[in-house]
PDB file of N, CA and C in Angstrom:
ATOM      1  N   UNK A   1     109.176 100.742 103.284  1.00  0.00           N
ATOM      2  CA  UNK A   1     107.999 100.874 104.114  1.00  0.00           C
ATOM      3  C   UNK A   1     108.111 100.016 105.372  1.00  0.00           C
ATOM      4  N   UNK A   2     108.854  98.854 105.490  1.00  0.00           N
ATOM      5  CA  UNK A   2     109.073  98.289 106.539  1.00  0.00           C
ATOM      6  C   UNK A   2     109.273  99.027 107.920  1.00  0.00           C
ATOM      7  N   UNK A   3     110.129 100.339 108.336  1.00  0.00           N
ATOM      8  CA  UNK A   3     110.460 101.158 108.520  1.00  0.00           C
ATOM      9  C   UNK A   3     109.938 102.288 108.922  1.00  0.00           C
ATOM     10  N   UNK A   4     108.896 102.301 107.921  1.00  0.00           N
ATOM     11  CA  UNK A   4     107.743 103.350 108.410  1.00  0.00           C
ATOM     12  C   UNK A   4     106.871 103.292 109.433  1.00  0.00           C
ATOM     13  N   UNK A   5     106.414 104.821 109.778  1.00  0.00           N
ATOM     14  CA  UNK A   5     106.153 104.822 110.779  1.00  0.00           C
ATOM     15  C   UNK A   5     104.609 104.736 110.589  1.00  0.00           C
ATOM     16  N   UNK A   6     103.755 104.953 111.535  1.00  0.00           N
ATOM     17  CA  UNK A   6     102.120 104.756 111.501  1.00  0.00           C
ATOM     18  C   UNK A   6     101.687 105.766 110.461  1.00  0.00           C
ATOM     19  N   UNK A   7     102.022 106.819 111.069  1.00  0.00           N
ATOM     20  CA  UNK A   7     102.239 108.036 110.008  1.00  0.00           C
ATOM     21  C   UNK A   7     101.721 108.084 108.628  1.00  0.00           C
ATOM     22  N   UNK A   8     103.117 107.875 108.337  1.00  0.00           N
ATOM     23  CA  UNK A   8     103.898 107.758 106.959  1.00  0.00           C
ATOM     24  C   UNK A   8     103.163 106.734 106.321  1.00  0.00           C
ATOM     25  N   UNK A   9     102.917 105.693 106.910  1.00  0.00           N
ATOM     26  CA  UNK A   9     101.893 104.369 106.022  1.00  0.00           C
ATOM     27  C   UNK A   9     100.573 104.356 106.030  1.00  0.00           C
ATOM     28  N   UNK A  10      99.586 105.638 106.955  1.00  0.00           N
ATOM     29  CA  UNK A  10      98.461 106.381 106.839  1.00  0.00           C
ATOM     30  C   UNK A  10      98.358 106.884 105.336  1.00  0.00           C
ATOM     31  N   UNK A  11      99.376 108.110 104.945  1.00  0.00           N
ATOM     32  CA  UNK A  11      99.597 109.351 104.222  1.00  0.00           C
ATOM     33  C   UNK A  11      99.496 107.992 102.935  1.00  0.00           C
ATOM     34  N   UNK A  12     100.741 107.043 102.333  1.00  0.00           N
ATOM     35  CA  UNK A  12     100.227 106.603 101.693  1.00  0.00           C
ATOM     36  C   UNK A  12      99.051 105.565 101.246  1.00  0.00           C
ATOM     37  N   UNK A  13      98.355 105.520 102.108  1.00  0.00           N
ATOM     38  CA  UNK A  13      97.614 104.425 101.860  1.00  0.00           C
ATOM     39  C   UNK A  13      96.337 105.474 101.476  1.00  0.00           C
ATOM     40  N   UNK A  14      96.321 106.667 102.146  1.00  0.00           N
ATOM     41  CA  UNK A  14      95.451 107.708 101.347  1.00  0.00           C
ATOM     42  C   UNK A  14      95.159 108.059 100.328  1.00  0.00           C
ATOM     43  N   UNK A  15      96.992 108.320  99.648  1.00  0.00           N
ATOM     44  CA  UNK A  15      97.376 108.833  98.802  1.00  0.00           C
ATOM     45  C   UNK A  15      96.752 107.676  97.244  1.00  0.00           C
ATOM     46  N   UNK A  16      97.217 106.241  97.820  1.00  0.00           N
ATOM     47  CA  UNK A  16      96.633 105.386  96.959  1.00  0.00           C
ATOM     48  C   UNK A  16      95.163 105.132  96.861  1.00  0.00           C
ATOM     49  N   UNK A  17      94.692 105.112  97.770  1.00  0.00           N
ATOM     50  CA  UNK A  17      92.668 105.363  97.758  1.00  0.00           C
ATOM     51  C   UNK A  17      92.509 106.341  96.723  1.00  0.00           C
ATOM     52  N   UNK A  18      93.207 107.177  96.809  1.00  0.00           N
ATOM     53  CA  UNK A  18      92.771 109.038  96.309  1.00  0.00           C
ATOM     54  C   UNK A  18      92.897 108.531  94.817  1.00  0.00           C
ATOM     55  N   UNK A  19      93.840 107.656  94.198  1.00  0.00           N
ATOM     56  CA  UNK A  19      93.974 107.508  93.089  1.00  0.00           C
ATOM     57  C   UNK A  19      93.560 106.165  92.144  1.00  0.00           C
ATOM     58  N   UNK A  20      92.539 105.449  93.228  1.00  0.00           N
ATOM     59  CA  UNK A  20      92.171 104.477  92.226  1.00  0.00           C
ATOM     60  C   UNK A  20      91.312 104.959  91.667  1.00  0.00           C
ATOM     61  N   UNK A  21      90.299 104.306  90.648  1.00  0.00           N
ATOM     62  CA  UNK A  21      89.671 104.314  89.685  1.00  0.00           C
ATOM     63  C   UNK A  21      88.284 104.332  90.190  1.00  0.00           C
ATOM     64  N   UNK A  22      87.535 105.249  89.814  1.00  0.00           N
ATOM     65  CA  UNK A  22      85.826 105.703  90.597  1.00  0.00           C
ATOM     66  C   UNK A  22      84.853 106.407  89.395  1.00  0.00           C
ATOM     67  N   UNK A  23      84.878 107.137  90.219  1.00  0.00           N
ATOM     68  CA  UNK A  23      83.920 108.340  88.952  1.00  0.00           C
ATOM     69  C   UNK A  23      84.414 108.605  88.068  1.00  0.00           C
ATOM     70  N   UNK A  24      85.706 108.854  88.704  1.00  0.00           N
ATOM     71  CA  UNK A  24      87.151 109.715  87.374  1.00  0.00           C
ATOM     72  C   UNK A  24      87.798 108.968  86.816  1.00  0.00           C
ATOM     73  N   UNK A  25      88.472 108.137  86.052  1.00  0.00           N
ATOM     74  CA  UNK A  25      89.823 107.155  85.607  1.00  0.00           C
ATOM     75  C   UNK A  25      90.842 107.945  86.329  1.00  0.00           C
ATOM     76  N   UNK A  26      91.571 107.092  87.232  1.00  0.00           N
ATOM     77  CA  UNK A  26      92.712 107.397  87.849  1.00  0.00           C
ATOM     78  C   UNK A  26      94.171 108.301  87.048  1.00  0.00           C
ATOM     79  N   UNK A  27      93.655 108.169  85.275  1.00  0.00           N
ATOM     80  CA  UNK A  27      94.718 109.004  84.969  1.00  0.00           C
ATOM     81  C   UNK A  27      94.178 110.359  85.165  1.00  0.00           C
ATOM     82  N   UNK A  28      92.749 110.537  85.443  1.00  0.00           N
ATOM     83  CA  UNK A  28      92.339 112.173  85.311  1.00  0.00           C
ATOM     84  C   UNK A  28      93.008 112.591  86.341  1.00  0.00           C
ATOM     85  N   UNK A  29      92.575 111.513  87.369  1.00  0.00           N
ATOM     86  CA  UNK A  29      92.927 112.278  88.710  1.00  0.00           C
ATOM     87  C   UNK A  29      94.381 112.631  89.198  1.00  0.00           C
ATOM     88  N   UNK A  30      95.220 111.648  88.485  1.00  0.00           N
ATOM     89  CA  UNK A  30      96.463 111.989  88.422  1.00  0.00           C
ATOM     90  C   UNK A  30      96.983 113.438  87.602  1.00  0.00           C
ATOM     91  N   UNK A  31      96.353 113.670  86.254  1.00  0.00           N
ATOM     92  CA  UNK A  31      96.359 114.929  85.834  1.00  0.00           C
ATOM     93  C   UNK A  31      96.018 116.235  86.855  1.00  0.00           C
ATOM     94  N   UNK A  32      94.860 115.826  87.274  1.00  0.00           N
ATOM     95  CA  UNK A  32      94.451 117.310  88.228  1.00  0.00           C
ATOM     96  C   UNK A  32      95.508 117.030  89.060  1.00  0.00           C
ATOM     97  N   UNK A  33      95.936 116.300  89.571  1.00  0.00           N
ATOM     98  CA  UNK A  33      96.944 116.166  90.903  1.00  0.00           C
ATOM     99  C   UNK A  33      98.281 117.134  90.295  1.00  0.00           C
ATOM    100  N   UNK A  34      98.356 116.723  88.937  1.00  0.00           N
ATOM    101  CA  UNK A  34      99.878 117.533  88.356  1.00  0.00           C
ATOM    102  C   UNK A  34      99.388 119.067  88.173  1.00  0.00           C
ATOM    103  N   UNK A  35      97.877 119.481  87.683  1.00  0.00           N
ATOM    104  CA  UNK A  35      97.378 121.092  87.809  1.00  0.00           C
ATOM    105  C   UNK A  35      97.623 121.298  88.941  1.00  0.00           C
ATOM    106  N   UNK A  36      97.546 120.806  90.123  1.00  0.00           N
ATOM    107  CA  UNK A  36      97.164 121.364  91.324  1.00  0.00           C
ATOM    108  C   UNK A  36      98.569 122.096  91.558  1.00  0.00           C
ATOM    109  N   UNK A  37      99.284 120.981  91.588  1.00  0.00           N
ATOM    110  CA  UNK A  37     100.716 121.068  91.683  1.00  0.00           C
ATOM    111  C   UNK A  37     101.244 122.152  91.176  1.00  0.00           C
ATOM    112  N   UNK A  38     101.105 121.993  90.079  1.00  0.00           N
ATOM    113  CA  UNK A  38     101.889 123.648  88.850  1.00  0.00           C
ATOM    114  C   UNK A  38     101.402 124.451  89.385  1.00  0.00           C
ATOM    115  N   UNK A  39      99.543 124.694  89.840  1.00  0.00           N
ATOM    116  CA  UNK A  39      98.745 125.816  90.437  1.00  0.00           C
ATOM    117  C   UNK A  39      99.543 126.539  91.570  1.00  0.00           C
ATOM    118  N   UNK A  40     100.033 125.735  92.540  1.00  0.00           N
ATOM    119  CA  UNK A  40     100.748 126.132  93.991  1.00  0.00           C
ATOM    120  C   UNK A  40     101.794 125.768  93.601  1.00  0.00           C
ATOM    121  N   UNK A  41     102.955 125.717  92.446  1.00  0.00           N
ATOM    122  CA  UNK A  41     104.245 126.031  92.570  1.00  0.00           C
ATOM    123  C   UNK A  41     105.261 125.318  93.426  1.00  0.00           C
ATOM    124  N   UNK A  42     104.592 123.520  93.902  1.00  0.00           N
ATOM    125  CA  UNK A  42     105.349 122.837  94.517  1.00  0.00           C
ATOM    126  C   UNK A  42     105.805 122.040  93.641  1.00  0.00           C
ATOM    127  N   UNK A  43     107.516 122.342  93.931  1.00  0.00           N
ATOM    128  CA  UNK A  43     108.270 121.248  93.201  1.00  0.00           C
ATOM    129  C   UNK A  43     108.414 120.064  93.521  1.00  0.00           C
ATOM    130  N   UNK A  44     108.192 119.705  94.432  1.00  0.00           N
ATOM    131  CA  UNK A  44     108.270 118.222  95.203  1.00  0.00           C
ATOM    132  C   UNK A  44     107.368 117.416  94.485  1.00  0.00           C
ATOM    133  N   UNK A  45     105.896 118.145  94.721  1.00  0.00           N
ATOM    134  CA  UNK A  45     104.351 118.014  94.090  1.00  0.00           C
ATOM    135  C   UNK A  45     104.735 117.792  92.549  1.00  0.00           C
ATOM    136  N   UNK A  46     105.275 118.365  91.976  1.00  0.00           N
ATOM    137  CA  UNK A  46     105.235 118.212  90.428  1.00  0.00           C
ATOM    138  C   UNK A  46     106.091 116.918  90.313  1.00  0.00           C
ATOM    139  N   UNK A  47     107.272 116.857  90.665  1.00  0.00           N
ATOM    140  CA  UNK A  47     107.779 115.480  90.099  1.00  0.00           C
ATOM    141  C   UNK A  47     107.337 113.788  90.807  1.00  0.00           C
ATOM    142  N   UNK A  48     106.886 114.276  91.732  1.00  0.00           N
ATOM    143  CA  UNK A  48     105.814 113.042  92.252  1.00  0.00           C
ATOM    144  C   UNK A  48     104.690 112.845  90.911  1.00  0.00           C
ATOM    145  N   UNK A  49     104.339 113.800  90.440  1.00  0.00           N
ATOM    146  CA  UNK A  49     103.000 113.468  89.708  1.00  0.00           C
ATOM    147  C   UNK A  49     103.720 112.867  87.748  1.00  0.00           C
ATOM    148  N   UNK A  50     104.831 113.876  87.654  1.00  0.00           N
ATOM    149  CA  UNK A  50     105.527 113.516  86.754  1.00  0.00           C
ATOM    150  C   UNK A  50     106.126 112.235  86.851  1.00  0.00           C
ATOM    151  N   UNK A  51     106.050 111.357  87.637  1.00  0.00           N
ATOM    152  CA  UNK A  51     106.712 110.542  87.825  1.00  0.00           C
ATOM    153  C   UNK A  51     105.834 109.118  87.734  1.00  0.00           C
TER     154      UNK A  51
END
């Protein structure tokens, strides 16, 4: 991340908001994140969430 650009350290810092702990427990939301994924057939998307 040193490296990164404004960008790129936007996207995750989103990405980590999106998944803390709120209404939902962050593992739900991580689950729907892996439906979504399988839903639209992105492989990139699936092993990010598998991961």
């Amino acid at each position: 991340m040193k490296y990164a650009g404004t960008n790129i350290k936007r996207f995750y810092n989103i990405d980590w908001q999106a998944y803390n702990g709120g209404a939902l427990p962050a593992k739900t939301k991580e689950l729907l994140g892996l439906v979504a994924s399988l839903v639209l057939r992105c492989d990139d998307c699936i092993m990010y969430h598998l991961i």
